[in-house]
PDB file of N, CA and C in Angstrom:
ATOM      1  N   UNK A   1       2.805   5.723 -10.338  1.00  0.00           N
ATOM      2  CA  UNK A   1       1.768   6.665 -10.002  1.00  0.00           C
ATOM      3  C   UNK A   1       1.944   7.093  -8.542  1.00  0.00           C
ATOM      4  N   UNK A   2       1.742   8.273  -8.545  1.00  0.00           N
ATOM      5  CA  UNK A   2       1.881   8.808  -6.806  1.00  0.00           C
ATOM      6  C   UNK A   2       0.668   8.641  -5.985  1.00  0.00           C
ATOM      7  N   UNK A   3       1.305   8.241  -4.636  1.00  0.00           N
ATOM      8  CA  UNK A   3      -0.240   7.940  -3.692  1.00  0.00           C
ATOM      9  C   UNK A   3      -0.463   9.212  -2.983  1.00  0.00           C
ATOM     10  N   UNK A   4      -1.633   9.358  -2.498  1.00  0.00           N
ATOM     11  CA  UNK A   4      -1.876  10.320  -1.783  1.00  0.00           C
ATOM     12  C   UNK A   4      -1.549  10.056  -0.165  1.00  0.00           C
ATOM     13  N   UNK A   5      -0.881  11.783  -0.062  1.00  0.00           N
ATOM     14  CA  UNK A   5      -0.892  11.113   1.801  1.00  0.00           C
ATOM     15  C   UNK A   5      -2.180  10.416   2.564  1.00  0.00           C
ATOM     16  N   UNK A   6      -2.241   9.582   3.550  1.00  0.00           N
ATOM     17  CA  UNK A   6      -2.960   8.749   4.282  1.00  0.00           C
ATOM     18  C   UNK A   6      -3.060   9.806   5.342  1.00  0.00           C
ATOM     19  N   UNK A   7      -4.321   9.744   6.544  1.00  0.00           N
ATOM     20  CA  UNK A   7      -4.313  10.734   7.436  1.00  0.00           C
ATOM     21  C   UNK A   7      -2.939  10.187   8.589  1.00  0.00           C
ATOM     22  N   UNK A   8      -2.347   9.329   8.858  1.00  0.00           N
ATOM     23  CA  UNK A   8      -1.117   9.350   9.622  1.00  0.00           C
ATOM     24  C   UNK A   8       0.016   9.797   8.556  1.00  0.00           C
ATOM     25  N   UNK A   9      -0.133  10.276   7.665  1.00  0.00           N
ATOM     26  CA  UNK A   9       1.339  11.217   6.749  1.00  0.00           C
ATOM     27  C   UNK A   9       0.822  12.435   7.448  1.00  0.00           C
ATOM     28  N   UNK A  10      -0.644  12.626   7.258  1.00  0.00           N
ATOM     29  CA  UNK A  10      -0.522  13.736   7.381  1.00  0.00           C
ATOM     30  C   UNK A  10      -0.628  14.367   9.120  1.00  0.00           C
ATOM     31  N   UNK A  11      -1.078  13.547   9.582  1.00  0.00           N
ATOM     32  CA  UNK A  11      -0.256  14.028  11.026  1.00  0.00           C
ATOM     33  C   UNK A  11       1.225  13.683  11.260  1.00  0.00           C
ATOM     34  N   UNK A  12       2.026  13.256  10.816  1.00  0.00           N
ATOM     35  CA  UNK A  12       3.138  12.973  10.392  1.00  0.00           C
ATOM     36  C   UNK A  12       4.111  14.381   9.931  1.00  0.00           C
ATOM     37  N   UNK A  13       2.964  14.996   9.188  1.00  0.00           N
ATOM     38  CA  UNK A  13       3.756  15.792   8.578  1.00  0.00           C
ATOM     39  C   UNK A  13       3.627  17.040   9.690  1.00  0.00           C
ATOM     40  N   UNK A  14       2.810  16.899  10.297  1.00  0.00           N
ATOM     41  CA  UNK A  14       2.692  18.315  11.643  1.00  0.00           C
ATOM     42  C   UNK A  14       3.712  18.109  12.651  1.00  0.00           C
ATOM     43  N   UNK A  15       3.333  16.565  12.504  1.00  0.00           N
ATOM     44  CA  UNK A  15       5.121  15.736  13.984  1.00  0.00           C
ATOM     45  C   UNK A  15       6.636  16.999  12.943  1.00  0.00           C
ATOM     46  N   UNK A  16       6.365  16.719  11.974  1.00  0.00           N
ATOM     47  CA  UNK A  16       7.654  17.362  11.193  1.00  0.00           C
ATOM     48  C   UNK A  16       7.776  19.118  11.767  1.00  0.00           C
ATOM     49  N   UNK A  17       6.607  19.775  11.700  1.00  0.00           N
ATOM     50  CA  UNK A  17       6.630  20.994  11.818  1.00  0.00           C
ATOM     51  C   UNK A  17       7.205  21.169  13.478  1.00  0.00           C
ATOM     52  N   UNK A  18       6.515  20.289  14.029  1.00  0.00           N
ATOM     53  CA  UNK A  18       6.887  20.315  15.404  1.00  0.00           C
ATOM     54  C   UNK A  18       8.249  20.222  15.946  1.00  0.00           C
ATOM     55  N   UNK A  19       8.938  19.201  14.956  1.00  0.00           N
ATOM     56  CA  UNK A  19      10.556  18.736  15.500  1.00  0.00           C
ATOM     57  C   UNK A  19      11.236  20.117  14.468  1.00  0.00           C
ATOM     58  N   UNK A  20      10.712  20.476  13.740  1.00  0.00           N
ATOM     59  CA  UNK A  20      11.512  21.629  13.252  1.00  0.00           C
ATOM     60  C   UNK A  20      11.648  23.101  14.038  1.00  0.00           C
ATOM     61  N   UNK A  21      10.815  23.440  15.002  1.00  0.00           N
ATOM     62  CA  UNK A  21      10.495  24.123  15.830  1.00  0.00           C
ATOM     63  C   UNK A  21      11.321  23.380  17.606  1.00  0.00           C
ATOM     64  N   UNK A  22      11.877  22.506  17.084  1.00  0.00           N
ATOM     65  CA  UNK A  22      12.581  21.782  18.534  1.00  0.00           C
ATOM     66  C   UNK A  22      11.774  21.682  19.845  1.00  0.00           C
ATOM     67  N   UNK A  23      10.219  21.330  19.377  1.00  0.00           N
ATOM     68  CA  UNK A  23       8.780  21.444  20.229  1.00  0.00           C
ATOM     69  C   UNK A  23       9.145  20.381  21.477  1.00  0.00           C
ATOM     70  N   UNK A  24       9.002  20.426  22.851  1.00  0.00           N
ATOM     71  CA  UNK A  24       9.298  19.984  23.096  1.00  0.00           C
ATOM     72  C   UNK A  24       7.648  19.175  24.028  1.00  0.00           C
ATOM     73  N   UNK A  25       7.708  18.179  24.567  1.00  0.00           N
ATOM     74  CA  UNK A  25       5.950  17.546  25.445  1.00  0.00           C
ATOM     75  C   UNK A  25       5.898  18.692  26.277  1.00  0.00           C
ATOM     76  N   UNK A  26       4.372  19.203  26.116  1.00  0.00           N
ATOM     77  CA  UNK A  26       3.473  19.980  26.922  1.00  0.00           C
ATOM     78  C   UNK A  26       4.179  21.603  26.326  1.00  0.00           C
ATOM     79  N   UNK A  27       5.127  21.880  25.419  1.00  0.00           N
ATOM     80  CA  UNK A  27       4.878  23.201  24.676  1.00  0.00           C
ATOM     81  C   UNK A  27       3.921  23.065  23.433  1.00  0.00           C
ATOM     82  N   UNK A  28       3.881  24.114  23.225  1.00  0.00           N
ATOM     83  CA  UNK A  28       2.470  24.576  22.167  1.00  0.00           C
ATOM     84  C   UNK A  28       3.291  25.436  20.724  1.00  0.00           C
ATOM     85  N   UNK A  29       2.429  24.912  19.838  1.00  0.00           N
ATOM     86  CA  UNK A  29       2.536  26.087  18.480  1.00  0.00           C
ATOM     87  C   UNK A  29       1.213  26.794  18.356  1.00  0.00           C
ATOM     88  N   UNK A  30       1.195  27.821  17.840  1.00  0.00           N
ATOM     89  CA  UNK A  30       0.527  28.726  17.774  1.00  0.00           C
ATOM     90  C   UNK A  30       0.135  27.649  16.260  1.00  0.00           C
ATOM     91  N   UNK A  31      -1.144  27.985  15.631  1.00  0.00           N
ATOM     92  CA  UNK A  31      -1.536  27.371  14.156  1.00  0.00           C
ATOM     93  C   UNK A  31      -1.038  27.981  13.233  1.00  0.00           C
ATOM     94  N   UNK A  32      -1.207  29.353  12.974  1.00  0.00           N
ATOM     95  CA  UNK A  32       0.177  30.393  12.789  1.00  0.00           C
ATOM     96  C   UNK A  32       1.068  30.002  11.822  1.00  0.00           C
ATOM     97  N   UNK A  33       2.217  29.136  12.963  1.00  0.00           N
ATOM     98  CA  UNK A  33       3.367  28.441  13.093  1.00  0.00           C
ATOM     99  C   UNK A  33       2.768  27.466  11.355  1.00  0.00           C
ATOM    100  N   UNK A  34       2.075  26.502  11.943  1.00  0.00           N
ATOM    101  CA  UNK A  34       1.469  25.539  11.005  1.00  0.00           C
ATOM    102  C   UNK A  34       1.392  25.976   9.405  1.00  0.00           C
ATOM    103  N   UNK A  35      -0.112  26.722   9.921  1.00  0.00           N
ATOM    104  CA  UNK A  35       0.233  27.804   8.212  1.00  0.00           C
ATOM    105  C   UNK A  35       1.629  28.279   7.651  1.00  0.00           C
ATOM    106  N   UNK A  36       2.592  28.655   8.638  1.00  0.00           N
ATOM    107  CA  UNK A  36       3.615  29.543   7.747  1.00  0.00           C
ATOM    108  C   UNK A  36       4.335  28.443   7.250  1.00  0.00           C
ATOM    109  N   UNK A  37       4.742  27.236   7.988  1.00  0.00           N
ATOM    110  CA  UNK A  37       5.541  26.288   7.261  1.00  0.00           C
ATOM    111  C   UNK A  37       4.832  25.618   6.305  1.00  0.00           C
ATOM    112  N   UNK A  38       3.740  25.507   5.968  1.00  0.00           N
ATOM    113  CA  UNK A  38       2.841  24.709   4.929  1.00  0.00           C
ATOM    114  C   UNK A  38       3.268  25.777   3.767  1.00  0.00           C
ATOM    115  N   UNK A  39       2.985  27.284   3.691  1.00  0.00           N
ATOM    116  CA  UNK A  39       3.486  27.860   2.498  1.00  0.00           C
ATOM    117  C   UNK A  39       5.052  27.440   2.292  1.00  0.00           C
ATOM    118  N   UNK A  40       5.832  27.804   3.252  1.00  0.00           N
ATOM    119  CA  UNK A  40       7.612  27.380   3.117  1.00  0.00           C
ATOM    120  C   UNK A  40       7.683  26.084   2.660  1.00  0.00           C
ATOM    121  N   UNK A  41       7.164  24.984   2.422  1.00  0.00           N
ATOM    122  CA  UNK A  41       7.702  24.202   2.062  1.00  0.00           C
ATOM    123  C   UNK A  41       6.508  23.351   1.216  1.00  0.00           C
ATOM    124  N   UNK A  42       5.209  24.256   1.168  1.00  0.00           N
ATOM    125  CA  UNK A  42       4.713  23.967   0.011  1.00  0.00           C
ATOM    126  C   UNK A  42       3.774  22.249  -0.134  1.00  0.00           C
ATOM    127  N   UNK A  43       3.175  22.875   1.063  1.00  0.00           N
ATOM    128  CA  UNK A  43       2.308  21.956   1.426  1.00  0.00           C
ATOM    129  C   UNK A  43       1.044  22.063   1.745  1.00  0.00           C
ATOM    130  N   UNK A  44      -0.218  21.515   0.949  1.00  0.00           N
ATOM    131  CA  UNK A  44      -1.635  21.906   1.731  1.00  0.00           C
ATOM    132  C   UNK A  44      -1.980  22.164   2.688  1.00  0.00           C
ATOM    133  N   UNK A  45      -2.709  23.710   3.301  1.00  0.00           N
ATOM    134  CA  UNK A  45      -2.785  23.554   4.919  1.00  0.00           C
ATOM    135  C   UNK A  45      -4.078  22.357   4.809  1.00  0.00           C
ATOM    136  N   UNK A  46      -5.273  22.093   3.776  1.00  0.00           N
ATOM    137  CA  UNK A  46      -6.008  21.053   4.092  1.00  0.00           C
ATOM    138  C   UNK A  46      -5.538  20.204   4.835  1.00  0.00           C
ATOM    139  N   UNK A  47      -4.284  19.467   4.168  1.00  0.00           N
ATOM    140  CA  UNK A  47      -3.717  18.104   4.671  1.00  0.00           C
ATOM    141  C   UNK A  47      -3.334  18.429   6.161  1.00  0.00           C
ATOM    142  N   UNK A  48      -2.794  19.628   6.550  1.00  0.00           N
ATOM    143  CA  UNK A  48      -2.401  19.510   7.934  1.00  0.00           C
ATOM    144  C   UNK A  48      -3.543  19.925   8.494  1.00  0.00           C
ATOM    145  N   UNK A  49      -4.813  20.505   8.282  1.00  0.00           N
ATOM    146  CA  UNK A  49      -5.675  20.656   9.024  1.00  0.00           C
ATOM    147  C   UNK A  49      -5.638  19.111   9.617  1.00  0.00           C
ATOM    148  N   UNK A  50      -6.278  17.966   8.532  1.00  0.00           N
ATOM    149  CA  UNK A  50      -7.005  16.693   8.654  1.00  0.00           C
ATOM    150  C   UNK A  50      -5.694  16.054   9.587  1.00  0.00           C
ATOM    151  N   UNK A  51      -4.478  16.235   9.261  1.00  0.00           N
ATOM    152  CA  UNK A  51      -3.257  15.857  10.251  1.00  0.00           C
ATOM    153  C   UNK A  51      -3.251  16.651  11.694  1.00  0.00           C
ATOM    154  N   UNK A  52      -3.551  17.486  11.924  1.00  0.00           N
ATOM    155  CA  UNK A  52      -4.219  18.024  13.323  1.00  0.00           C
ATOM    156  C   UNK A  52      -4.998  16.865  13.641  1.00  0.00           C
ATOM    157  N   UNK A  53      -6.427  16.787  12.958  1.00  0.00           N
ATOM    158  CA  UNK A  53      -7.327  16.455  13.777  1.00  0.00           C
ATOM    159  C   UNK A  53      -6.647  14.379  13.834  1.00  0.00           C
ATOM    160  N   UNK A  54      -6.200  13.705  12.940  1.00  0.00           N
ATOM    161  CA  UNK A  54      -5.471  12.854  13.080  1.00  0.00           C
ATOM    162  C   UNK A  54      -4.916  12.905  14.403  1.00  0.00           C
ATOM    163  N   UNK A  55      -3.841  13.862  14.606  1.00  0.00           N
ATOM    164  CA  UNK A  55      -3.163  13.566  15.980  1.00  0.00           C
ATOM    165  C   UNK A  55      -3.574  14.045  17.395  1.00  0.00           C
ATOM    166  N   UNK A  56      -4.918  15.041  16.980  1.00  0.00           N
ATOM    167  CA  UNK A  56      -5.721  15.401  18.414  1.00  0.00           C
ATOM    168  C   UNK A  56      -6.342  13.635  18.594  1.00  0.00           C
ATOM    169  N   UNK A  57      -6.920  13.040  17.486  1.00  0.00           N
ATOM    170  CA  UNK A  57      -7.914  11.871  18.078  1.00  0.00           C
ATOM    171  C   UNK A  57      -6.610  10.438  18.320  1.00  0.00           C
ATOM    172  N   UNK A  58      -5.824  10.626  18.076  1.00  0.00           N
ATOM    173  CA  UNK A  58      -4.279   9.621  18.410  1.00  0.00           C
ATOM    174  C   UNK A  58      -3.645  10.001  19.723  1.00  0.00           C
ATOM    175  N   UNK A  59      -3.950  11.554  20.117  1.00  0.00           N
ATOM    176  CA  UNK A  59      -3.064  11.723  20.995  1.00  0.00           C
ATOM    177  C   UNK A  59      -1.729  12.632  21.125  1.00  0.00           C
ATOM    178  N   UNK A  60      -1.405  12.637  20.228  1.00  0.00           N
ATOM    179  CA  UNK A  60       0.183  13.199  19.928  1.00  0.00           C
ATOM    180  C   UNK A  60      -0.448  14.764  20.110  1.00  0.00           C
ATOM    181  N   UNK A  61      -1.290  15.238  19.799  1.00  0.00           N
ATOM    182  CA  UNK A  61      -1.564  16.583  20.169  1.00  0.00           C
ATOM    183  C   UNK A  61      -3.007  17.009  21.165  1.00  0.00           C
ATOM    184  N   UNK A  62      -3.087  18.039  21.959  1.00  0.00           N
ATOM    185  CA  UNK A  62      -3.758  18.339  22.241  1.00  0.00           C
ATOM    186  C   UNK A  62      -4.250  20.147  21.850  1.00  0.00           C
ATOM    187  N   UNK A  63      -5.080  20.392  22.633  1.00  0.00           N
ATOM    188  CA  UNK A  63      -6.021  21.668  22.456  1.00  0.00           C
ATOM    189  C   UNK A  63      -4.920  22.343  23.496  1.00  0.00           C
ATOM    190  N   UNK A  64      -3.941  23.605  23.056  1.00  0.00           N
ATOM    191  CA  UNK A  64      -3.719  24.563  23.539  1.00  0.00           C
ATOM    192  C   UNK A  64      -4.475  26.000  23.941  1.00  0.00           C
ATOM    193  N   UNK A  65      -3.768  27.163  24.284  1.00  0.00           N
ATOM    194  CA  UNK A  65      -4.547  27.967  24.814  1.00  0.00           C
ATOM    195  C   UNK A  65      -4.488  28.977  23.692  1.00  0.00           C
ATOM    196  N   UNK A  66      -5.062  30.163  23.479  1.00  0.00           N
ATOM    197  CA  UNK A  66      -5.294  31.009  21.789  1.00  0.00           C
ATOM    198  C   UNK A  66      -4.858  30.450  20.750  1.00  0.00           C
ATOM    199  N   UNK A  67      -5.621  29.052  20.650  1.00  0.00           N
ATOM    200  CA  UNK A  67      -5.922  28.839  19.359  1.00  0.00           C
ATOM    201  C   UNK A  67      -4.330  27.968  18.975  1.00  0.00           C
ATOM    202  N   UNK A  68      -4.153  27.474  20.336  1.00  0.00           N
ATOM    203  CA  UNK A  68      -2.553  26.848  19.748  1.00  0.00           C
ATOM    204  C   UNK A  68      -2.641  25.273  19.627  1.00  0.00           C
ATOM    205  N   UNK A  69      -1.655  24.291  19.737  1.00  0.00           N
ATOM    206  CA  UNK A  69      -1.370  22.993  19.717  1.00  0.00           C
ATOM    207  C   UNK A  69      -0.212  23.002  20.833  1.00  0.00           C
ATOM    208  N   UNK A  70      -0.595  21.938  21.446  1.00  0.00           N
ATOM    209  CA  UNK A  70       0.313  21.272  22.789  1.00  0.00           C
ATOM    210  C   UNK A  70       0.733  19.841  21.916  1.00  0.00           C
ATOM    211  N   UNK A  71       2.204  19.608  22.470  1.00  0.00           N
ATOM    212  CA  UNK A  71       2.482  18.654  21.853  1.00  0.00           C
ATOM    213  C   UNK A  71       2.783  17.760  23.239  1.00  0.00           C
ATOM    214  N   UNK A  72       2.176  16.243  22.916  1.00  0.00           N
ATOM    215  CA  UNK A  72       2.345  15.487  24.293  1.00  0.00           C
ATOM    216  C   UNK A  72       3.023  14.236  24.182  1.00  0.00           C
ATOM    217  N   UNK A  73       3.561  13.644  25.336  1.00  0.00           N
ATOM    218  CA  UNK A  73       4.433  13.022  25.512  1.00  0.00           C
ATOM    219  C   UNK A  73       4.254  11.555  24.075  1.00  0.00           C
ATOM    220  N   UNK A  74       3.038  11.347  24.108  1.00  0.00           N
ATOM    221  CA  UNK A  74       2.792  10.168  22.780  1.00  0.00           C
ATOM    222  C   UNK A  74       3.162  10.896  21.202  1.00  0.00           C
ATOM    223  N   UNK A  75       3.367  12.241  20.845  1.00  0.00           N
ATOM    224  CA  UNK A  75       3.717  13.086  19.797  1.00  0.00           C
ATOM    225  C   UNK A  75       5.044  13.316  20.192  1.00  0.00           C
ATOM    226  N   UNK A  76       5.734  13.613  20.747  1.00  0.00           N
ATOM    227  CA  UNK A  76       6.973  13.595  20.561  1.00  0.00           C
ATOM    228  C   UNK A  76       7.599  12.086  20.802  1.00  0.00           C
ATOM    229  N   UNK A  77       6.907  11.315  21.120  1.00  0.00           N
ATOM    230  CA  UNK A  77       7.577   9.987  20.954  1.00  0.00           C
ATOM    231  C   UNK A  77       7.607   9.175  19.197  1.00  0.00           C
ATOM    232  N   UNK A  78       6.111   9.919  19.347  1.00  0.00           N
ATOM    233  CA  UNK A  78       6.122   9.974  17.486  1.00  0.00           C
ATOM    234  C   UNK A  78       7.254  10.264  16.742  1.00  0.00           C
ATOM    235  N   UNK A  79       7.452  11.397  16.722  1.00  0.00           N
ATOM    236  CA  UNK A  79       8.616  12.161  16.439  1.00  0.00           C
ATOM    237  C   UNK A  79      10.026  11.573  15.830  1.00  0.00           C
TER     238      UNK A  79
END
């Protein structure tokens, strides 16, 4: 039987969007970004919403500027 992602898959799975984008600490994705790879590869944006807020309250991300994501030195160590 299949498990469901846990909220660290699913910030897990944003660390993914991030290293696919070659994000590097203290650059930003637009959410944008987020949405378009969740259709490409066919993944709930729910789950990466709740994986956002996972890695804003962990750390690995912060609050960028229009509506973006900063990725910080504890998220790309994730990575």
């Amino acid at each position: 039987m299949a498990t469901l992602p846990t909220l660290e898959d699913k910030g897990r799975m944003v660390l993914t969007i991030f290293k696919h984008f070659d994000t590097r600490p203290g650059e930003v994705l637009d959410k944008r970004n987020l949405v378009t790879m969740c259709a490409q590869w066919d993944w709930r944006t729910s789950d990466i919403a709740k994986g956002v807020e996972y890695g804003l309250d962990t750390g690995w991300f912060e609050g960028g500027p229009n509506n973006s994501i900063r990725l910080t030195e504890a998220g790309f160590a994730a990575i």
